[in-house]
Structures are given as structure tokens and as C-alpha cells.
ModelCIF file with pLDDT and N, C-alpha, C, O atoms, coordinates in Angstrom:
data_MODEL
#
_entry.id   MODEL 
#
_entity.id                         1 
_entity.type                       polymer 
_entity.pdbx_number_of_molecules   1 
#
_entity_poly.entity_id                      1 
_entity_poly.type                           'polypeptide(L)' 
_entity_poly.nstd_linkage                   no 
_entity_poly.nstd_monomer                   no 
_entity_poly.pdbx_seq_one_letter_code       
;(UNK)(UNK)(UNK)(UNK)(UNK)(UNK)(UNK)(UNK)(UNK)(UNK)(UNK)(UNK)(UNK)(UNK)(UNK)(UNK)
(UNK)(UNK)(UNK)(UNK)(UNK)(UNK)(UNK)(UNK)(UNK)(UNK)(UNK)(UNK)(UNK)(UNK)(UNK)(UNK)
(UNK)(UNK)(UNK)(UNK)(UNK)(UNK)(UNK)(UNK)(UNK)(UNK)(UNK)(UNK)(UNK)(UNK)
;
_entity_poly.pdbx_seq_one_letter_code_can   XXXXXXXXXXXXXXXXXXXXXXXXXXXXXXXXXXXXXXXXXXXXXX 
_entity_poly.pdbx_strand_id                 A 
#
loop_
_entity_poly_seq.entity_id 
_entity_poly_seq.num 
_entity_poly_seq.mon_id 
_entity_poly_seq.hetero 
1 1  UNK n 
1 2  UNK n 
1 3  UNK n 
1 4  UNK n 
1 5  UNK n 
1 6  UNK n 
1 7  UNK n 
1 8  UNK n 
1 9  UNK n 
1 10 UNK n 
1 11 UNK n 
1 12 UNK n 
1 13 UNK n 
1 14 UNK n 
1 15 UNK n 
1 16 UNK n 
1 17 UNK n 
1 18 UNK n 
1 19 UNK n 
1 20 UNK n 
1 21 UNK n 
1 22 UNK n 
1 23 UNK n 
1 24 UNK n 
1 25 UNK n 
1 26 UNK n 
1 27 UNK n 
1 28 UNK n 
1 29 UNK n 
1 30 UNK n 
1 31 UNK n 
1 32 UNK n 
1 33 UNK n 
1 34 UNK n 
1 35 UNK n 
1 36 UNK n 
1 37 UNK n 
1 38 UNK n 
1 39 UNK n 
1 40 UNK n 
1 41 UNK n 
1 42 UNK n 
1 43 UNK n 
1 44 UNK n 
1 45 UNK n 
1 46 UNK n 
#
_struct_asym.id          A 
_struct_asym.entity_id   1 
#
loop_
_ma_qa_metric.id 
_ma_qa_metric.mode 
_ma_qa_metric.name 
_ma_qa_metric.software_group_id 
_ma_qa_metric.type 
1 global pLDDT . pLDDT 
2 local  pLDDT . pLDDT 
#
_ma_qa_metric_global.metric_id      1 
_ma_qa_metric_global.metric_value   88.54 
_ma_qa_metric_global.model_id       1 
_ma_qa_metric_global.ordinal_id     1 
#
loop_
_ma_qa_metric_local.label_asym_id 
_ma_qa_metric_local.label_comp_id 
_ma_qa_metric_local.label_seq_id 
_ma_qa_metric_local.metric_id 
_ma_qa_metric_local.metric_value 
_ma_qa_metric_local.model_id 
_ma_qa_metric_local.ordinal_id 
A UNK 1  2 93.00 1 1  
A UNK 2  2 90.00 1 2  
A UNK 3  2 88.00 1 3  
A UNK 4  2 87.00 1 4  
A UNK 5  2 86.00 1 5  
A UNK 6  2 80.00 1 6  
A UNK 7  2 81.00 1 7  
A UNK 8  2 87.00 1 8  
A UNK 9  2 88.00 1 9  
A UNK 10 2 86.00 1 10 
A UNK 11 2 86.00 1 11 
A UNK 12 2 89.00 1 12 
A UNK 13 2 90.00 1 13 
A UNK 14 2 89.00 1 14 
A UNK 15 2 90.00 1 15 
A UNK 16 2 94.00 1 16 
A UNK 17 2 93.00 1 17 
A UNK 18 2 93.00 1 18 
A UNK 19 2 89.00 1 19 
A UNK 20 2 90.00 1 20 
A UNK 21 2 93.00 1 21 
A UNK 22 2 91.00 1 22 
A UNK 23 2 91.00 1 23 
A UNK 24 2 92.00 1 24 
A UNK 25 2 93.00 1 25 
A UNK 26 2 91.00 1 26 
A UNK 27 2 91.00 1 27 
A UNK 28 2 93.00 1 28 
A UNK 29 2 92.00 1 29 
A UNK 30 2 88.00 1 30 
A UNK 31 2 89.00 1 31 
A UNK 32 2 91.00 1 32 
A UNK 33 2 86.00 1 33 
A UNK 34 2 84.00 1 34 
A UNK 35 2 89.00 1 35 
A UNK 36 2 89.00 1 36 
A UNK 37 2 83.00 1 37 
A UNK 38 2 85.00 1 38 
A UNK 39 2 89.00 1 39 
A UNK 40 2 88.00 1 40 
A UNK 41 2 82.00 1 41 
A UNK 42 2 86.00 1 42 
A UNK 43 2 90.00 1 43 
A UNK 44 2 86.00 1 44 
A UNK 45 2 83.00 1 45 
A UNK 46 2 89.00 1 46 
#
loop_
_atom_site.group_PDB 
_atom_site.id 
_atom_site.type_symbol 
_atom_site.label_atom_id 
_atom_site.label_alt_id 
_atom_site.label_comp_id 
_atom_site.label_asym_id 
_atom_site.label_entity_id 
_atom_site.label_seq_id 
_atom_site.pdbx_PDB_ins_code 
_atom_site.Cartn_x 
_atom_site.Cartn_y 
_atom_site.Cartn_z 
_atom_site.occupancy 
_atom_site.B_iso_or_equiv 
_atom_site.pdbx_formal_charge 
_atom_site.auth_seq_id 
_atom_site.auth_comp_id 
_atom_site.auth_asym_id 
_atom_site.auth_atom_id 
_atom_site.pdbx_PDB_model_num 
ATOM 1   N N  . UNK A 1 1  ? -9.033  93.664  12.166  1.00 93.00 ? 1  UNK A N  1 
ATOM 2   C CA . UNK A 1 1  ? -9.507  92.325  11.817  1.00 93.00 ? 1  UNK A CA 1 
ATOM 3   C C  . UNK A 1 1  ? -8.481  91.568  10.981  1.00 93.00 ? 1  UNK A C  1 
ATOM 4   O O  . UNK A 1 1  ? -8.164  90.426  11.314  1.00 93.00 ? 1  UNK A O  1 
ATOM 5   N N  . UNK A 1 2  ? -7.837  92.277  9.685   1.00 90.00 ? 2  UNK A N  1 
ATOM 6   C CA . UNK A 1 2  ? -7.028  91.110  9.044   1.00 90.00 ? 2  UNK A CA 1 
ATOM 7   C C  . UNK A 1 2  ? -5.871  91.652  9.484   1.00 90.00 ? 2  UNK A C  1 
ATOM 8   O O  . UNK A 1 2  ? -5.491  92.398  8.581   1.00 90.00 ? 2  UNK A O  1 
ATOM 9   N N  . UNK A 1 3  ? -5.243  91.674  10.221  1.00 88.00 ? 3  UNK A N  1 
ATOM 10  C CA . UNK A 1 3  ? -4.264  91.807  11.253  1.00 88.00 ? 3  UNK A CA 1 
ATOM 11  C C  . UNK A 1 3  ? -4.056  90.482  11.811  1.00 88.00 ? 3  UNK A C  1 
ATOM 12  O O  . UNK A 1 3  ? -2.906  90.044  11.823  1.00 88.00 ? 3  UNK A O  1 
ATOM 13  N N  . UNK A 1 4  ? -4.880  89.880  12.213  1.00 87.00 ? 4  UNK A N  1 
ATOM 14  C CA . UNK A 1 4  ? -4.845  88.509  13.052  1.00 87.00 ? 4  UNK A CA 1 
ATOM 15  C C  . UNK A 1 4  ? -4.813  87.762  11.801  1.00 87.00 ? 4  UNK A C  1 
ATOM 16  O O  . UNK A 1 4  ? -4.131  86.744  11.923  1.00 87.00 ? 4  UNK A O  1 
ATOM 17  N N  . UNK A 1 5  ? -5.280  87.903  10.721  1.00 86.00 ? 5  UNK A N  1 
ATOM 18  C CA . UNK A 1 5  ? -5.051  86.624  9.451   1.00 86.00 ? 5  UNK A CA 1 
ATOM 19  C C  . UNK A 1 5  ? -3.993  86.250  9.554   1.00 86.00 ? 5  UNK A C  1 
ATOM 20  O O  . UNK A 1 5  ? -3.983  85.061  9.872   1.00 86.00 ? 5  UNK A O  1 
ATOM 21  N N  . UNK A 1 6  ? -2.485  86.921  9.379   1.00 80.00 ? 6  UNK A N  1 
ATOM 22  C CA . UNK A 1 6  ? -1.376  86.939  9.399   1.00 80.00 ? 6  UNK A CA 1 
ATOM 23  C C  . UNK A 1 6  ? -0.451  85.898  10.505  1.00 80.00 ? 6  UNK A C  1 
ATOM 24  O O  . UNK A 1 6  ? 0.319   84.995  10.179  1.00 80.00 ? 6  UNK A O  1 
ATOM 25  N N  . UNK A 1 7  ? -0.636  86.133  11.217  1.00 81.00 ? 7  UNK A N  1 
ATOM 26  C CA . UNK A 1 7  ? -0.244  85.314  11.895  1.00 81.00 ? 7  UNK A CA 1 
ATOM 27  C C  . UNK A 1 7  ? -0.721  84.343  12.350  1.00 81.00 ? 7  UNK A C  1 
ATOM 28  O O  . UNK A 1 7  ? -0.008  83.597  13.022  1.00 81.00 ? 7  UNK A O  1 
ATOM 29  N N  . UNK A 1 8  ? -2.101  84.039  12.123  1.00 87.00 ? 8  UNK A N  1 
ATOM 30  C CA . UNK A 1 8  ? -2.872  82.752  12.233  1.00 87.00 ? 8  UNK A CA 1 
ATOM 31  C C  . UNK A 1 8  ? -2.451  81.922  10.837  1.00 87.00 ? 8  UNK A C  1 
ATOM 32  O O  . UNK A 1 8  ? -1.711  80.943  10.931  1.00 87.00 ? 8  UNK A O  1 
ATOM 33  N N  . UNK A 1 9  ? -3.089  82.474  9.213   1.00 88.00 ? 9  UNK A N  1 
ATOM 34  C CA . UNK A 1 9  ? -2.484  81.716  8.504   1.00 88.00 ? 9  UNK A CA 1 
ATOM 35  C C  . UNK A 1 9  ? -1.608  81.038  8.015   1.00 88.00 ? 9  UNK A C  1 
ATOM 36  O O  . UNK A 1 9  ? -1.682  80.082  7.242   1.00 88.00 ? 9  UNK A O  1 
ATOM 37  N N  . UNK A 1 10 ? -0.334  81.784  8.698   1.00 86.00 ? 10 UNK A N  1 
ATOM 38  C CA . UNK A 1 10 ? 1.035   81.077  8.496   1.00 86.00 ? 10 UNK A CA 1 
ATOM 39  C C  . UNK A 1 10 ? 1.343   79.954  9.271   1.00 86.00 ? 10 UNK A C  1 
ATOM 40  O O  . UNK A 1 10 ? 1.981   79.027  8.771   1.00 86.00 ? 10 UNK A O  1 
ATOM 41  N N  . UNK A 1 11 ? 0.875   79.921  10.711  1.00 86.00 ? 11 UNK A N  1 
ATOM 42  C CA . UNK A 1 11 ? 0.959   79.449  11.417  1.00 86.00 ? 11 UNK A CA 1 
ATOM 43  C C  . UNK A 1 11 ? 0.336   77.800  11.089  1.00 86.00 ? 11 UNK A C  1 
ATOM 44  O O  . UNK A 1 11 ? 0.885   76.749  11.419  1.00 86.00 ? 11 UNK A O  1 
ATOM 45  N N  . UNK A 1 12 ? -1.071  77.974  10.286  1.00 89.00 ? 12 UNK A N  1 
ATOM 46  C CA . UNK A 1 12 ? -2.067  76.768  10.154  1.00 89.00 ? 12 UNK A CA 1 
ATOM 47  C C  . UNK A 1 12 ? -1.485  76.571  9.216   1.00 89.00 ? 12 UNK A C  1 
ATOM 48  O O  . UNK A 1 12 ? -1.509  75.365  8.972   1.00 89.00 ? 12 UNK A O  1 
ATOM 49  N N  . UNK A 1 13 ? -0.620  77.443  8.092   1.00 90.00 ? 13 UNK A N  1 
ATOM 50  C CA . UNK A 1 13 ? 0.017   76.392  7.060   1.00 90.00 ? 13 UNK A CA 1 
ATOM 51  C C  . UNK A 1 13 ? 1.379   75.484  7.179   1.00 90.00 ? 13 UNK A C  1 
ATOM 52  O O  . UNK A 1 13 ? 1.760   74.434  6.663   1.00 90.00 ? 13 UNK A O  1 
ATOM 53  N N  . UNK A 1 14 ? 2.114   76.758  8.459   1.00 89.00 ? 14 UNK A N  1 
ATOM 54  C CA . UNK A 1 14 ? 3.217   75.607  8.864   1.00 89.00 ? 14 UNK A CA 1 
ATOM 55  C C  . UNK A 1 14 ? 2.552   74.496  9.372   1.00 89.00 ? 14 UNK A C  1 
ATOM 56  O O  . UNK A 1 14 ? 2.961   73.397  8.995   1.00 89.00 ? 14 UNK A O  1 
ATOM 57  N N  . UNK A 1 15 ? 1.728   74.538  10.054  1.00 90.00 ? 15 UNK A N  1 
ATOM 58  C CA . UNK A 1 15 ? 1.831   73.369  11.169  1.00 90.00 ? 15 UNK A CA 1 
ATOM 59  C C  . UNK A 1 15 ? 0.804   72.033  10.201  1.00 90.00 ? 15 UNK A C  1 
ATOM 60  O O  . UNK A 1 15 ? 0.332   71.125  10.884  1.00 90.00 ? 15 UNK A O  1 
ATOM 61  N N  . UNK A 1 16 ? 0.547   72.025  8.713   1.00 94.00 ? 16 UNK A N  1 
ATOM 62  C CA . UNK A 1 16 ? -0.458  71.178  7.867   1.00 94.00 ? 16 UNK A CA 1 
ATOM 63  C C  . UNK A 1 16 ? 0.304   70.605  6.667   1.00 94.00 ? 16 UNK A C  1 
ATOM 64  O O  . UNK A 1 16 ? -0.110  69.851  5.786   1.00 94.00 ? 16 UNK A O  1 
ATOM 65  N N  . UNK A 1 17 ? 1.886   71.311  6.899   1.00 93.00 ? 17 UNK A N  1 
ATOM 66  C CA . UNK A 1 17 ? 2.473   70.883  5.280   1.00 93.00 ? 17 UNK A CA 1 
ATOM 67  C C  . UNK A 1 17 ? 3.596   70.180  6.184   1.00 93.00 ? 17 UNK A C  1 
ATOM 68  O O  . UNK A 1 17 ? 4.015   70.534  7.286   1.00 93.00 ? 17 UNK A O  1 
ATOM 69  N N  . UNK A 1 18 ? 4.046   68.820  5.205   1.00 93.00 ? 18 UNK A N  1 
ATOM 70  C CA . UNK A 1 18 ? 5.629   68.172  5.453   1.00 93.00 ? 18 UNK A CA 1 
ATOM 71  C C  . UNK A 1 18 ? 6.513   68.871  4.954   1.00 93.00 ? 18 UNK A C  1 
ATOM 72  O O  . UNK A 1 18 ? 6.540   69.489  3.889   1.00 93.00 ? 18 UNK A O  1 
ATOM 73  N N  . UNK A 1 19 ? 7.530   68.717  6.065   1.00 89.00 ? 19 UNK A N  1 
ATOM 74  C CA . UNK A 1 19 ? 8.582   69.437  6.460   1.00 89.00 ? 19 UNK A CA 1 
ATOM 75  C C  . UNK A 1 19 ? 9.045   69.247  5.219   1.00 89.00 ? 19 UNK A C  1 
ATOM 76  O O  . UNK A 1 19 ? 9.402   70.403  4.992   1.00 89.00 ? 19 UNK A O  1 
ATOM 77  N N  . UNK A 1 20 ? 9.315   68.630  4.210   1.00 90.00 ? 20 UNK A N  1 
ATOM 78  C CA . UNK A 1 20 ? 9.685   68.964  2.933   1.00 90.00 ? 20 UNK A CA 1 
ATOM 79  C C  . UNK A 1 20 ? 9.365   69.823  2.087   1.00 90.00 ? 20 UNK A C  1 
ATOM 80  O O  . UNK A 1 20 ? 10.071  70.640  1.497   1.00 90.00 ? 20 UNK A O  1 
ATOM 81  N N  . UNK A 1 21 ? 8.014   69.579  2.020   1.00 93.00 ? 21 UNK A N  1 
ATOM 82  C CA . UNK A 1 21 ? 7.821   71.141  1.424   1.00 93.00 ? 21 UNK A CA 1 
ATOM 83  C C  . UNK A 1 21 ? 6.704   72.357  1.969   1.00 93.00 ? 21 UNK A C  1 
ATOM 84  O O  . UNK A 1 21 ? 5.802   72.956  1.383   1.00 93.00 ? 21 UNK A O  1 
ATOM 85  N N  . UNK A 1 22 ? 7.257   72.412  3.469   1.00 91.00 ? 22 UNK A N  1 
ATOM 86  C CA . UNK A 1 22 ? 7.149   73.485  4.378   1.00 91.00 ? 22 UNK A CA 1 
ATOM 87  C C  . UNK A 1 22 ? 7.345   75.308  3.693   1.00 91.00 ? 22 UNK A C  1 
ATOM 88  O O  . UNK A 1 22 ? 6.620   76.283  3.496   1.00 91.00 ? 22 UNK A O  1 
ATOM 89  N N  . UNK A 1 23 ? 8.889   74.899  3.523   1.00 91.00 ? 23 UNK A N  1 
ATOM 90  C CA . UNK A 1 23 ? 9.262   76.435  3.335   1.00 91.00 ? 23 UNK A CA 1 
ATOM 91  C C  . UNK A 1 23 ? 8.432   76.556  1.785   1.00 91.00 ? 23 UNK A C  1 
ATOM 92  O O  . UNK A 1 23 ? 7.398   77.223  1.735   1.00 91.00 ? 23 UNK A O  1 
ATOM 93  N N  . UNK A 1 24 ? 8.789   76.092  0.954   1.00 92.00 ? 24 UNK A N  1 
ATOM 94  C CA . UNK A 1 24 ? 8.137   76.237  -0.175  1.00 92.00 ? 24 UNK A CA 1 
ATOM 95  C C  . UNK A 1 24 ? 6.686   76.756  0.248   1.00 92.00 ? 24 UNK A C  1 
ATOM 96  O O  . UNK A 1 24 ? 6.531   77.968  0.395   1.00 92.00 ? 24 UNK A O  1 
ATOM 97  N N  . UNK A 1 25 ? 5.566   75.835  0.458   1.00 93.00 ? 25 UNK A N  1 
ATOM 98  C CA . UNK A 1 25 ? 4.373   76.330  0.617   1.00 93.00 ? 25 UNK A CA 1 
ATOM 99  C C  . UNK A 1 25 ? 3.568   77.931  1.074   1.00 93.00 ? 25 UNK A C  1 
ATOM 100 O O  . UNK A 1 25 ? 2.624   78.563  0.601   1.00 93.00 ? 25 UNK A O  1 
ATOM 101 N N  . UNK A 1 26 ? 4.665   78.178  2.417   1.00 91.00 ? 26 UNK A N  1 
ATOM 102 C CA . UNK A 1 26 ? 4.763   79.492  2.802   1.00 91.00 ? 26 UNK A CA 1 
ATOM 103 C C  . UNK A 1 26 ? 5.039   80.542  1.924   1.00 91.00 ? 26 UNK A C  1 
ATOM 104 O O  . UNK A 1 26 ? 4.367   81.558  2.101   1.00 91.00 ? 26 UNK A O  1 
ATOM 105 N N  . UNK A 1 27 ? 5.898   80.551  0.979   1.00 91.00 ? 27 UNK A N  1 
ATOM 106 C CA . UNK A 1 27 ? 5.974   80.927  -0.281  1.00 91.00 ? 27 UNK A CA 1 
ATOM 107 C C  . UNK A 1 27 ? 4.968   81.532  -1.076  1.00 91.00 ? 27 UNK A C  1 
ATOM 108 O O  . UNK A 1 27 ? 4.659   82.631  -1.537  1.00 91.00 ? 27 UNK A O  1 
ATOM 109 N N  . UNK A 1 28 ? 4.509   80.113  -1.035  1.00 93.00 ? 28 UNK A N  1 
ATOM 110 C CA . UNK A 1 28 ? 3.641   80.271  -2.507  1.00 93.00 ? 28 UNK A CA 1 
ATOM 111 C C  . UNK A 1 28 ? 2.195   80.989  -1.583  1.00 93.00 ? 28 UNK A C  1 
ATOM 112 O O  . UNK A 1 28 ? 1.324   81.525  -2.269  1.00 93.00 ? 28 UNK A O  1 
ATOM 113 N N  . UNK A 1 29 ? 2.038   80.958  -0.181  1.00 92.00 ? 29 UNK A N  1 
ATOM 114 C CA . UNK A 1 29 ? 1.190   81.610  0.068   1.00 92.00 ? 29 UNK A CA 1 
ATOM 115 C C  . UNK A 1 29 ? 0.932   83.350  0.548   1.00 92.00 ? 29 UNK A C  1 
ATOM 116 O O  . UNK A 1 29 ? -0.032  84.030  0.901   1.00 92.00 ? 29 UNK A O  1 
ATOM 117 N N  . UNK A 1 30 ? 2.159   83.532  0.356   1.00 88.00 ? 30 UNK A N  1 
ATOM 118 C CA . UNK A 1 30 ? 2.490   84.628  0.258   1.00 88.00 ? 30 UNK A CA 1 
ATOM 119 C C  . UNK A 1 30 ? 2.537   85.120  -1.290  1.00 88.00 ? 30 UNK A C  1 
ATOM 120 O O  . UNK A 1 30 ? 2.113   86.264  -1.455  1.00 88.00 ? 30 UNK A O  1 
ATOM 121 N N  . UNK A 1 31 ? 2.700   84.871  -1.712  1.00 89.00 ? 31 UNK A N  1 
ATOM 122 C CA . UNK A 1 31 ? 2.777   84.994  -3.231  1.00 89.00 ? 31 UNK A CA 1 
ATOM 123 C C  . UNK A 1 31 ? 1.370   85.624  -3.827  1.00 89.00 ? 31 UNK A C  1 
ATOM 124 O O  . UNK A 1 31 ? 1.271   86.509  -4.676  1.00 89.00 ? 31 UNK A O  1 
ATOM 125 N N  . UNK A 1 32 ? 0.323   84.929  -3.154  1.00 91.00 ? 32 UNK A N  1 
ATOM 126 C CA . UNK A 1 32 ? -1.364  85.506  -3.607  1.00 91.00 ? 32 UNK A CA 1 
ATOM 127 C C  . UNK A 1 32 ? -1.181  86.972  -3.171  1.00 91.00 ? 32 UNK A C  1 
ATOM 128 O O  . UNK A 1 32 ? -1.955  87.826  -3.602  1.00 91.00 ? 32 UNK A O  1 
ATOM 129 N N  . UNK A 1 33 ? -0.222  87.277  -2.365  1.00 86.00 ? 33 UNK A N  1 
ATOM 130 C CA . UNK A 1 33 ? -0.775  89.127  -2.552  1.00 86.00 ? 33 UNK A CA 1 
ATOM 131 C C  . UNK A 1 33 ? -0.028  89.852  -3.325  1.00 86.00 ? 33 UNK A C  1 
ATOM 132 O O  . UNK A 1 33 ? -0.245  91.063  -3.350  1.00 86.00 ? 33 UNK A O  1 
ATOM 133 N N  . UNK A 1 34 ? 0.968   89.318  -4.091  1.00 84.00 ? 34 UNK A N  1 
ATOM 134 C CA . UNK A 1 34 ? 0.746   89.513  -5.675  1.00 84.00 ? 34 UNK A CA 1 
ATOM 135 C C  . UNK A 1 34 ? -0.322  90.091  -6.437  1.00 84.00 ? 34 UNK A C  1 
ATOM 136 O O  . UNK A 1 34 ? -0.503  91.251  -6.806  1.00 84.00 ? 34 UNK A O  1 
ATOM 137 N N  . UNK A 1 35 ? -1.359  88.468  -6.686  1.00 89.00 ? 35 UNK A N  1 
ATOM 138 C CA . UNK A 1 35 ? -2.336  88.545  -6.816  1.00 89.00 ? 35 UNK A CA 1 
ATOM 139 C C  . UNK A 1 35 ? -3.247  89.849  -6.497  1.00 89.00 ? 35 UNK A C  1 
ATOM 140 O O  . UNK A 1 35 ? -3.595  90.739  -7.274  1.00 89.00 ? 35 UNK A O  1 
ATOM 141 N N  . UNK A 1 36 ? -3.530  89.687  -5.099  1.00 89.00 ? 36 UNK A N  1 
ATOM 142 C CA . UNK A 1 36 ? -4.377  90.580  -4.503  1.00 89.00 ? 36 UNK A CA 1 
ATOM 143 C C  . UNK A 1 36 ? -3.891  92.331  -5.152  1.00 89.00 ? 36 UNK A C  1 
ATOM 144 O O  . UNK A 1 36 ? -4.722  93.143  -5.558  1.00 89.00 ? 36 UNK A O  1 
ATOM 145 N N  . UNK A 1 37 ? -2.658  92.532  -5.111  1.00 83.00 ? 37 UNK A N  1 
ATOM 146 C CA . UNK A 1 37 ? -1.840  93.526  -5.711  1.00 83.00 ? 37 UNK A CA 1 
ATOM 147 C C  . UNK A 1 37 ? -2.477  94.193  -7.120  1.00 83.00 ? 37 UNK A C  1 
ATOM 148 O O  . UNK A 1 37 ? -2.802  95.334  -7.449  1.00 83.00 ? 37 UNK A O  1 
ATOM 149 N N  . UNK A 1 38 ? -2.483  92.594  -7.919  1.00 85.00 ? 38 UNK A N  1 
ATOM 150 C CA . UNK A 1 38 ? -3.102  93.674  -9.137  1.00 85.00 ? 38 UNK A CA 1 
ATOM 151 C C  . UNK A 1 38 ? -4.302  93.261  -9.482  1.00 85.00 ? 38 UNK A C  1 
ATOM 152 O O  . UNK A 1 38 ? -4.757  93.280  -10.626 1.00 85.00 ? 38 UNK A O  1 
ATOM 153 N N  . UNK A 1 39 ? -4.952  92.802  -8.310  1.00 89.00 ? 39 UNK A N  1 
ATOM 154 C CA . UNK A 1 39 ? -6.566  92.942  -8.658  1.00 89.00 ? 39 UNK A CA 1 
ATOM 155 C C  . UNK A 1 39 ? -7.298  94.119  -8.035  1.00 89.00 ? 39 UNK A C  1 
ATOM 156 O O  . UNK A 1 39 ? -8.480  94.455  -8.104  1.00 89.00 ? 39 UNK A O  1 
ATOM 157 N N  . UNK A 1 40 ? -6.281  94.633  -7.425  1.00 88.00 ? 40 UNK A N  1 
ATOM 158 C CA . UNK A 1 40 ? -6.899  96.046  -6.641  1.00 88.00 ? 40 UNK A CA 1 
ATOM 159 C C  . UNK A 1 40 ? -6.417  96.890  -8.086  1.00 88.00 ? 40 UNK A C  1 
ATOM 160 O O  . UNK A 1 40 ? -7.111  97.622  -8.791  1.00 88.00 ? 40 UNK A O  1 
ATOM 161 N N  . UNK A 1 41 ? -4.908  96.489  -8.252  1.00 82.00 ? 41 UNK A N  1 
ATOM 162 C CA . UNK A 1 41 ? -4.646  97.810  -9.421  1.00 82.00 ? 41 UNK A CA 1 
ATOM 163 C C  . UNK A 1 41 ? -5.370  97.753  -10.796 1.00 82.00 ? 41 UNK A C  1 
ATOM 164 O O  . UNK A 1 41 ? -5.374  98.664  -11.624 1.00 82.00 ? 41 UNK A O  1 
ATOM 165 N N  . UNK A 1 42 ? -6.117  96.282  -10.940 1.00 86.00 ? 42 UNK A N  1 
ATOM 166 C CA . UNK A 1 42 ? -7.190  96.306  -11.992 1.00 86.00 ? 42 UNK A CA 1 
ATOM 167 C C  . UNK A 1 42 ? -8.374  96.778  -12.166 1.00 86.00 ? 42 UNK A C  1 
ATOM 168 O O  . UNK A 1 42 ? -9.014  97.369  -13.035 1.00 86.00 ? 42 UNK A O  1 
ATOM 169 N N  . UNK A 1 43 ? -8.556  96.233  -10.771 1.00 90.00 ? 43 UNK A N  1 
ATOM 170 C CA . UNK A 1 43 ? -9.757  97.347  -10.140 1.00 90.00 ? 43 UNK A CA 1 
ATOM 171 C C  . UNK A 1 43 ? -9.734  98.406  -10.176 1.00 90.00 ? 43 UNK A C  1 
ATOM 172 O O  . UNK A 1 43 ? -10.571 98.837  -10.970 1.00 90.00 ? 43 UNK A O  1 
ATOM 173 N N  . UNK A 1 44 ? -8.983  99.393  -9.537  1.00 86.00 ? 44 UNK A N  1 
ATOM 174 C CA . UNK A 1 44 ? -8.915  100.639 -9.653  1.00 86.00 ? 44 UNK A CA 1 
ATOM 175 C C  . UNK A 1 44 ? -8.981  101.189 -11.276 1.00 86.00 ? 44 UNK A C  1 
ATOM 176 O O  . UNK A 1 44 ? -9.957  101.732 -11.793 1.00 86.00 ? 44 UNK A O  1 
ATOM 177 N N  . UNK A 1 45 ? -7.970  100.963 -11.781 1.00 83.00 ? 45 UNK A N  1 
ATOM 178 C CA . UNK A 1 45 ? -7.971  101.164 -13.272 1.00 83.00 ? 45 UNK A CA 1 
ATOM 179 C C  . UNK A 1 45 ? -9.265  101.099 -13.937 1.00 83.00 ? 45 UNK A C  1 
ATOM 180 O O  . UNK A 1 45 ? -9.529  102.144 -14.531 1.00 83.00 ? 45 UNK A O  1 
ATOM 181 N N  . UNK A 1 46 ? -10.176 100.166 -14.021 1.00 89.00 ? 46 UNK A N  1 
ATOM 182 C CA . UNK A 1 46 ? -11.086 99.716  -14.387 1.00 89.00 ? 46 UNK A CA 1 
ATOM 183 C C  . UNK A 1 46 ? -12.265 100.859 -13.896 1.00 89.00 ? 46 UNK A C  1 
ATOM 184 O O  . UNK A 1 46 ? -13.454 100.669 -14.151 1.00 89.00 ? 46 UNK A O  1 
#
């Protein structure tokens, strides 16, 4: 199932942001599994 997120979400964020700040955005949405990273390792810990 989140197998297909991946390449759908990138896709709906290229194709919704100006080409100016395209690459950036992709970025920063990649960046939430960071996030996701240490809310599992908070979780766990916890």
C-alpha cells in the first residue's frame, strides 16, 4: 500500500508547485521522514 504513496506524492507535488520553487518543495517533503524517523524512535523509547 505505501509503496504507491511514493511515487504518486512526488509526482502531485511536482506537477502543483512553480517551477521556482519546484526543487525546493520536493525537499522539504521529503524532509517529514525525518520527522516520521523520530516519532517512531520516540515512540519506541517511550
Amino acid at each position: 500500500a505505501i509503496g504507491g504513496t511514493l511515487p504518486v506524492d512526488y509526482a502531485m507535488m511536482a506537477e502543483f508547485v512553480p517551477t521556482a520553487w519546484r526543487g525546493r518543495f520536493l525537499v522539504y517533503l521529503e524532509s517529514f521522514w525525518a520527522l516520521g524517523t523520530i516519532a517512531v524512535a520516540a515512540l519506541a523509547w517511550g
